[in-house]
Every structure is written in C-alpha cells, then in structure tokens.
C-alpha atoms as a PDB file:
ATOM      1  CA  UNK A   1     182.590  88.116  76.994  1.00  0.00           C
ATOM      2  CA  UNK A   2     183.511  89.791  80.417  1.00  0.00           C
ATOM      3  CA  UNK A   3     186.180  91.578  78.653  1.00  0.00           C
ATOM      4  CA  UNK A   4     183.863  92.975  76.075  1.00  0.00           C
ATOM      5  CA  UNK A   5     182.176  94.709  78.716  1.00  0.00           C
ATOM      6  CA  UNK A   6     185.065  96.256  80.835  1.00  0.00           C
ATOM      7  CA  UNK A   7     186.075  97.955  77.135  1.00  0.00           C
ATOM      8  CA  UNK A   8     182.340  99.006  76.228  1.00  0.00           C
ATOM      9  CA  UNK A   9     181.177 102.306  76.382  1.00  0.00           C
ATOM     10  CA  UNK A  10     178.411 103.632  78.695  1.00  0.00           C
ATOM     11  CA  UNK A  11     175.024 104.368  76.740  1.00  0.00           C
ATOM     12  CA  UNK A  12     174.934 107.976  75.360  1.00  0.00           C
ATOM     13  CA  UNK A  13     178.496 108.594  76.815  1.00  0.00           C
ATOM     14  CA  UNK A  14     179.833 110.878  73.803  1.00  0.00           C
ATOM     15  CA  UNK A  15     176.878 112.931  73.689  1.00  0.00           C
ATOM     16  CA  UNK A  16     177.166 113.579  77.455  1.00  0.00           C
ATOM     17  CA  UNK A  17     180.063 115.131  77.214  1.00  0.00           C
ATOM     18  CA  UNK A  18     178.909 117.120  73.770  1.00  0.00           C
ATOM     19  CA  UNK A  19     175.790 118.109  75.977  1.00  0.00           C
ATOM     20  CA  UNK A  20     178.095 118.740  78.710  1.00  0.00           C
ATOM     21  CA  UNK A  21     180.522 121.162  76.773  1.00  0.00           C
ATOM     22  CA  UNK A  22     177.714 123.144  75.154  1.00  0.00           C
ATOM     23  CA  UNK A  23     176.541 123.772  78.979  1.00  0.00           C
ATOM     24  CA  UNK A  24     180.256 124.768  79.714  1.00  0.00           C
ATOM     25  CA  UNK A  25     180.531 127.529  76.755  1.00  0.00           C
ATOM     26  CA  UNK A  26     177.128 128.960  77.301  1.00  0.00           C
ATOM     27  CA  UNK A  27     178.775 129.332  80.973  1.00  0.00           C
ATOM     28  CA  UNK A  28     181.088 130.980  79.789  1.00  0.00           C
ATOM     29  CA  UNK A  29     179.585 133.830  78.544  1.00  0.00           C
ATOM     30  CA  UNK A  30     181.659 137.081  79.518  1.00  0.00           C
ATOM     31  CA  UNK A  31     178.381 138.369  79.789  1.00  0.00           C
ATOM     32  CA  UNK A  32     177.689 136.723  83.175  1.00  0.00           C
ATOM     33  CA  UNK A  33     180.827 138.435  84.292  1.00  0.00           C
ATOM     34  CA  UNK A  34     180.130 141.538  83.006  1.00  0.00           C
ATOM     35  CA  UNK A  35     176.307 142.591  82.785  1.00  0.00           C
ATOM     36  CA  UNK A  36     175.561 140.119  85.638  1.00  0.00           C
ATOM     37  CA  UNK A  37     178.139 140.677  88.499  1.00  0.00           C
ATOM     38  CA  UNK A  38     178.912 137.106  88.826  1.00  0.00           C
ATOM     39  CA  UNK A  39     182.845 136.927  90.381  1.00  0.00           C
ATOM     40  CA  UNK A  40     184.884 135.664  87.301  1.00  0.00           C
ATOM     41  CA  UNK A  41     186.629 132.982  90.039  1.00  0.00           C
ATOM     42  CA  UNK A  42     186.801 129.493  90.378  1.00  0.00           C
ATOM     43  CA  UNK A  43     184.073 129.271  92.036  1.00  0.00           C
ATOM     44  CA  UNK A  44     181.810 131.715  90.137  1.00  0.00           C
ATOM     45  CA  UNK A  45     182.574 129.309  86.864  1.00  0.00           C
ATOM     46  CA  UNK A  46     181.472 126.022  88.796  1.00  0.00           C
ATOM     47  CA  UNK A  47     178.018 127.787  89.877  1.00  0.00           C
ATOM     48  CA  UNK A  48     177.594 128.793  86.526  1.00  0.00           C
ATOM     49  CA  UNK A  49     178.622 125.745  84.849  1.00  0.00           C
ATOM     50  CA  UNK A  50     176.554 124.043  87.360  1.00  0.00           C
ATOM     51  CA  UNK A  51     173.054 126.006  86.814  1.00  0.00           C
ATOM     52  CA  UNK A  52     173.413 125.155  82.715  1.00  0.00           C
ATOM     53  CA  UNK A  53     173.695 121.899  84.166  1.00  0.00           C
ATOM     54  CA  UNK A  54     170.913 121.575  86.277  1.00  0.00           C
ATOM     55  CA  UNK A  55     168.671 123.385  83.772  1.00  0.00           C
ATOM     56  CA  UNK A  56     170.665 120.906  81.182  1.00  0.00           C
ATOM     57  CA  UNK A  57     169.419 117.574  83.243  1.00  0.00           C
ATOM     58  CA  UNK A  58     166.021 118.843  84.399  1.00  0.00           C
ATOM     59  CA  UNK A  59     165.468 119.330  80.707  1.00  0.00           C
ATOM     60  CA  UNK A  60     166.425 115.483  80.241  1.00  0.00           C
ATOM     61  CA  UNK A  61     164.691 113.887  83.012  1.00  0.00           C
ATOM     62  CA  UNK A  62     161.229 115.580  82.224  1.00  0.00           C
ATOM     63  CA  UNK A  63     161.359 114.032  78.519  1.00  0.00           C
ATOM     64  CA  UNK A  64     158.960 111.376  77.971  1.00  0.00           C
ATOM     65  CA  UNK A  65     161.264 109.517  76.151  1.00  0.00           C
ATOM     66  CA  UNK A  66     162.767 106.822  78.100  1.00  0.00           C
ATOM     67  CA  UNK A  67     166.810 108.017  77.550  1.00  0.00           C
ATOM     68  CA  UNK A  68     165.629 110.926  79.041  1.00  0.00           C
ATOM     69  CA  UNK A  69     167.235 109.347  82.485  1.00  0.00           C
ATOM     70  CA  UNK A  70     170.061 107.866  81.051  1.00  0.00           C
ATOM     71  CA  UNK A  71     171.227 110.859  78.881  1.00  0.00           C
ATOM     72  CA  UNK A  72     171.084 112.834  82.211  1.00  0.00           C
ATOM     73  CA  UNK A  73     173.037 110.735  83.999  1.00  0.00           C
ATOM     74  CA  UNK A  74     175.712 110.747  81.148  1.00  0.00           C
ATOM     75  CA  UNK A  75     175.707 114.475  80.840  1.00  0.00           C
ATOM     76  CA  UNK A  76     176.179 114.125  85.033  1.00  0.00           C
ATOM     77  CA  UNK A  77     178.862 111.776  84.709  1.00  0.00           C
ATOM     78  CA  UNK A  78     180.743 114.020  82.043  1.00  0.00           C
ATOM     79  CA  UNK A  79     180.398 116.729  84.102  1.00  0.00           C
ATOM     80  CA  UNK A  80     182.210 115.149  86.901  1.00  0.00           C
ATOM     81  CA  UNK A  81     184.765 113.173  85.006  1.00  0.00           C
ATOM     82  CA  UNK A  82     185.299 116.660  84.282  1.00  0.00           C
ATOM     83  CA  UNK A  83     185.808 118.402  87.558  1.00  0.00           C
ATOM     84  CA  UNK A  84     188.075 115.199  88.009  1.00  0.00           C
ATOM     85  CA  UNK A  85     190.204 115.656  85.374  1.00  0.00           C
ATOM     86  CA  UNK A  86     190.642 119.884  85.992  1.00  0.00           C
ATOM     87  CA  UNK A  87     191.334 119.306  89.896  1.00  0.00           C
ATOM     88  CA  UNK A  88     194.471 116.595  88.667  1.00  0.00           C
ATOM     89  CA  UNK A  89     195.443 119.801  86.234  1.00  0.00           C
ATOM     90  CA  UNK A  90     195.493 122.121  88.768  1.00  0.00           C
ATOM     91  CA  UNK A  91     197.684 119.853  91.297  1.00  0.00           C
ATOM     92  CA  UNK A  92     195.420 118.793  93.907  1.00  0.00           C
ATOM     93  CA  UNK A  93     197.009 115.129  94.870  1.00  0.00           C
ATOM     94  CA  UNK A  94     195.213 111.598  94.507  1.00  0.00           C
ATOM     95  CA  UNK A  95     194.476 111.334  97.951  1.00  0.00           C
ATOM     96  CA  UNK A  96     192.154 114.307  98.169  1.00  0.00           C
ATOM     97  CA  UNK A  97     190.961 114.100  94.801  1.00  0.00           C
ATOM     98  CA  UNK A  98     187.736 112.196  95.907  1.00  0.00           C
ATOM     99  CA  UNK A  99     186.993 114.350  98.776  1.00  0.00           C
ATOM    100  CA  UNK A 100     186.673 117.464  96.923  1.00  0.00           C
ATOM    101  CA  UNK A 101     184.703 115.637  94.136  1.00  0.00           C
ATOM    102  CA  UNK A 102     182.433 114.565  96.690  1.00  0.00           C
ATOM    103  CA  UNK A 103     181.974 118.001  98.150  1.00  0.00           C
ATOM    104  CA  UNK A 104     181.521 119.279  94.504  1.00  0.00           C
ATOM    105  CA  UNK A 105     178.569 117.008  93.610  1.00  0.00           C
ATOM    106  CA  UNK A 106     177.078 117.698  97.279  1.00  0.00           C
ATOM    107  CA  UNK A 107     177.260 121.338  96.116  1.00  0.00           C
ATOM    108  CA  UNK A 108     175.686 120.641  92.780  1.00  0.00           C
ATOM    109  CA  UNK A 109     173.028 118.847  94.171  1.00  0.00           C
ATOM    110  CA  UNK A 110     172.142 121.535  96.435  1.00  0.00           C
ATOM    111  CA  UNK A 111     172.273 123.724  94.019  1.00  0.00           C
ATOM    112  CA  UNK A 112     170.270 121.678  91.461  1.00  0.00           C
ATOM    113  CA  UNK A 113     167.346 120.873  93.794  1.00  0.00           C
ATOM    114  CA  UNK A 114     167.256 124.240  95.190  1.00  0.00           C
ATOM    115  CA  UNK A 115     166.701 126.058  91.394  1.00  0.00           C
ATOM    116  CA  UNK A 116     164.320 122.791  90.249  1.00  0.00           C
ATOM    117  CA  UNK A 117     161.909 123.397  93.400  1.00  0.00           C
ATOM    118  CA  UNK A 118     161.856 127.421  92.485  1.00  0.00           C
ATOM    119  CA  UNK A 119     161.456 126.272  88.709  1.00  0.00           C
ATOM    120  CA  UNK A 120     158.521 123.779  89.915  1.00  0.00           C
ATOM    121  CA  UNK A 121     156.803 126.504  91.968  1.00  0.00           C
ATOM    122  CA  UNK A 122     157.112 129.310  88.720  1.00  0.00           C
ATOM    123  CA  UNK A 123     158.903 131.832  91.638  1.00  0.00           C
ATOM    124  CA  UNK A 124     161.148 134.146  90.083  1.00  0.00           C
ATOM    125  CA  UNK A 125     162.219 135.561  93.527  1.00  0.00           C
ATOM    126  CA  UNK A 126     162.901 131.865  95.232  1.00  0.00           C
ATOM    127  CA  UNK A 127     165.091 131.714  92.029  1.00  0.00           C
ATOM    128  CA  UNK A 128     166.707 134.903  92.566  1.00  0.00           C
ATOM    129  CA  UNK A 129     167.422 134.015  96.311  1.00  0.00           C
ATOM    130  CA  UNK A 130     168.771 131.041  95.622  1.00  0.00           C
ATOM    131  CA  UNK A 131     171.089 132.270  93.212  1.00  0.00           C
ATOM    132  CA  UNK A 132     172.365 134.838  95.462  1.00  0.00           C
ATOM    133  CA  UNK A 133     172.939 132.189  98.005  1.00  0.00           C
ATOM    134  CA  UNK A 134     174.862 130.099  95.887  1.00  0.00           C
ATOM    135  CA  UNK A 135     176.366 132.763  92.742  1.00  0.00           C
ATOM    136  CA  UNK A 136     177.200 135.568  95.129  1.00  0.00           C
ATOM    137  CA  UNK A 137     177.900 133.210  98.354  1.00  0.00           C
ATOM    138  CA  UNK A 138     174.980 134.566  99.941  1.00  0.00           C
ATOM    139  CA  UNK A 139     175.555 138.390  99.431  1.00  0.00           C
ATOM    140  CA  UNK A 140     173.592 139.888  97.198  1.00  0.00           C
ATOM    141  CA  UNK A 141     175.696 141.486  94.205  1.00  0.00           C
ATOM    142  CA  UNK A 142     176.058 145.945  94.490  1.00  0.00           C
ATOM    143  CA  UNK A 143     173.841 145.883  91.481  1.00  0.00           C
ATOM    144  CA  UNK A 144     170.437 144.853  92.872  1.00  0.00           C
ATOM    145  CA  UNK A 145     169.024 143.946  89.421  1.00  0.00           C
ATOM    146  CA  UNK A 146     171.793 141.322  88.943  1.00  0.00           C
ATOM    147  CA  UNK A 147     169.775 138.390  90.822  1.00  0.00           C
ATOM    148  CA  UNK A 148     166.177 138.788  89.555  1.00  0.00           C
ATOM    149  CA  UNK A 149     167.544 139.288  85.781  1.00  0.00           C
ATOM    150  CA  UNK A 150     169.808 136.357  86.039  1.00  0.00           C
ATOM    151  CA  UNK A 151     166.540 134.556  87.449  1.00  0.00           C
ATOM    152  CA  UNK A 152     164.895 135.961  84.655  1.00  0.00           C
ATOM    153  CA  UNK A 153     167.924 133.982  82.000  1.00  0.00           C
ATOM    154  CA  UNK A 154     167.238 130.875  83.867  1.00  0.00           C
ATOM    155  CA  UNK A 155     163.583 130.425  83.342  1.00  0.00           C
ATOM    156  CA  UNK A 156     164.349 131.630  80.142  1.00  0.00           C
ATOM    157  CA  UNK A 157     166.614 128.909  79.195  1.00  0.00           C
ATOM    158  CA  UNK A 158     164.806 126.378  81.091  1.00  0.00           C
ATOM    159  CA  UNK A 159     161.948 127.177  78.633  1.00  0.00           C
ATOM    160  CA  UNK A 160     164.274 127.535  75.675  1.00  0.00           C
ATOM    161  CA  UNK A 161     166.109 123.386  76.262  1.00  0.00           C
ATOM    162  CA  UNK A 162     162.129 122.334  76.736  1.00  0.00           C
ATOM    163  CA  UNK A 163     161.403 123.353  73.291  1.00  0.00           C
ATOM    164  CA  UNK A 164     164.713 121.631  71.944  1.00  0.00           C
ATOM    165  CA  UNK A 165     164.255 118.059  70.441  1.00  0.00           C
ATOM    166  CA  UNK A 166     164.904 114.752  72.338  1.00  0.00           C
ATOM    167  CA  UNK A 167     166.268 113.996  68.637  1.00  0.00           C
ATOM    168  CA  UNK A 168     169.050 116.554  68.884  1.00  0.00           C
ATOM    169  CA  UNK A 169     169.419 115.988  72.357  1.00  0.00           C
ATOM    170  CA  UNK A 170     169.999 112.564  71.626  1.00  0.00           C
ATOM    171  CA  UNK A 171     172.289 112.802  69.192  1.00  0.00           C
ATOM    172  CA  UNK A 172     174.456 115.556  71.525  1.00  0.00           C
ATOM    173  CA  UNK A 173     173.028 118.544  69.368  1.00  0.00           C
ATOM    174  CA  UNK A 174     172.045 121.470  71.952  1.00  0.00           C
ATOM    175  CA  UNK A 175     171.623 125.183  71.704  1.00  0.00           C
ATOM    176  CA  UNK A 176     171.766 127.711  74.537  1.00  0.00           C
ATOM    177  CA  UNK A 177     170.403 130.769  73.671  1.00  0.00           C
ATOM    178  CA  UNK A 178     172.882 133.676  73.327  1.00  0.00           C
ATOM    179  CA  UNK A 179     172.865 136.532  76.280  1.00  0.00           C
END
C-alpha cells in the first residue's frame, strides 16, 4: 500500500506537461522575436514562456470546474520540472540547482501576479508596463508600438484560452492562437 503511492502518478500530471508544451511552442513564435522586439536570449524565452503560462493557469484557476486548481498546479509543476531538467542540460551543478529554481519561480510569480492584476483591472497600459519591466528588463523596446501590441496579444489570448473547453483542457488539448 505505501509503495503504491510512492509509484503513483500526480492527478492530471501528463496533461500538465501537454498543456505545458503547447504554452512553450506558442512561445516560441519567431514572431515575438521578430515583429515584437523581444531579445531572442535566455531570458527573453523564460518571460515568454512564462506569460503563456500565467495566461495558461489564470485560465485554469478561474474554471468553475473543480480540477481547475489542480490542473494548474500540474501545468506549474511541469513547467518547473522543466526549468529543472534544462538548467542540469546546460551544466549548472546540483548544488545550485535549487537556488536558481527558486529565483525562477520568484520571477514567475512576479511576473504572473503583476499581468493577472492588469488583466483584472482591463488596463492595456498597466499590461504594457509591466511587460516592458519584465520582457525588455525595464527598457522600453526602440519600437514604441512593441509593448502596447504585445499587451494587445495577451488580452487577446487570455480571451481566446477562456473560450477553450475545461473538456479539452482536461484532457491536455489546448490551442494558442497563431500570431
């Protein structure tokens, strides 16, 4: 019996990580690089991965349905078993491994409040600031349209995962929008 449960799998863990990877490609999008001046860095992929993310789980935790919370929290947990996994890949030793996943989740949660409260209000511009505080490290990109249109994408998408199906969601089924 305690066996069994040291072997079983977390509720709604596979279609965390399918949620999870459909956030990651719509991230990926060379048109954030290219139409919407976002730095095509390490760090310009996180903030992007982590606003599909945060759009992603606010979707999930405003669902009536009552694995609303605990689909979020798997697509959450993917998402860092993730960074986990691509930090080992790119060398960084065992002993700071959990420092710099901490930092990365106090980062996303930052970030994920910060675009939720502008969401909330229905302000384009506290949107737009944030992002350049976070996408563009505070400096708002040469192109001044860059911000407000990428604003523009997120409340776009935020209404475009409300209109998607708990059903789909549930079974790891999600579609972001093409740019």
């Amino acid at each position: 019996m305690v066996l069994a449960r040291l072997f079983r799998r977390k509720p709604f863990e596979r279609e965390g990580y399918e949620l999870y990877g459909a956030a990651v490609a719509a991230a990926r999008a060379p048109a954030y690089y290219l139409d919407y001046a976002v730095a095509d860095t390490l760090q310009g992929r996180f903030d992007l991965v982590g606003l599909h993310v945060a759009l992603l789980i606010r979707r999930l935790r405003h669902d009536p349905a009552p694995e609303g919370q605990t689909l979020a929290q798997a697509v959450f947990d993917a998402m860092f078993n993730d960074m986990d996994v691509n930090l080992r890949e790119m060398g960084v030793g065992d002993m700071s491994i959990s420092k710099r996943v901490k930092s990365m989740w106090e980062a996303f949660h930052g970030r994920a409040q910060a675009y939720e409260a502008a969401l909330d209000a229905t302000d384009p511009e506290a949107l737009a600031e944030a992002l350049i505080r976070n996408l563009w490290a505070g400096v708002a990109p040469e192109d001044a349209t860059a911000a407000p249109r990428l604003a523009a994408r997120a409340i776009a998408l935020d209404g475009a995962l409300a209109a998607q199906p708990m059903a789909g969601l549930r079974a790891g089924r999600l579609v972001f929008p093409a740019l």
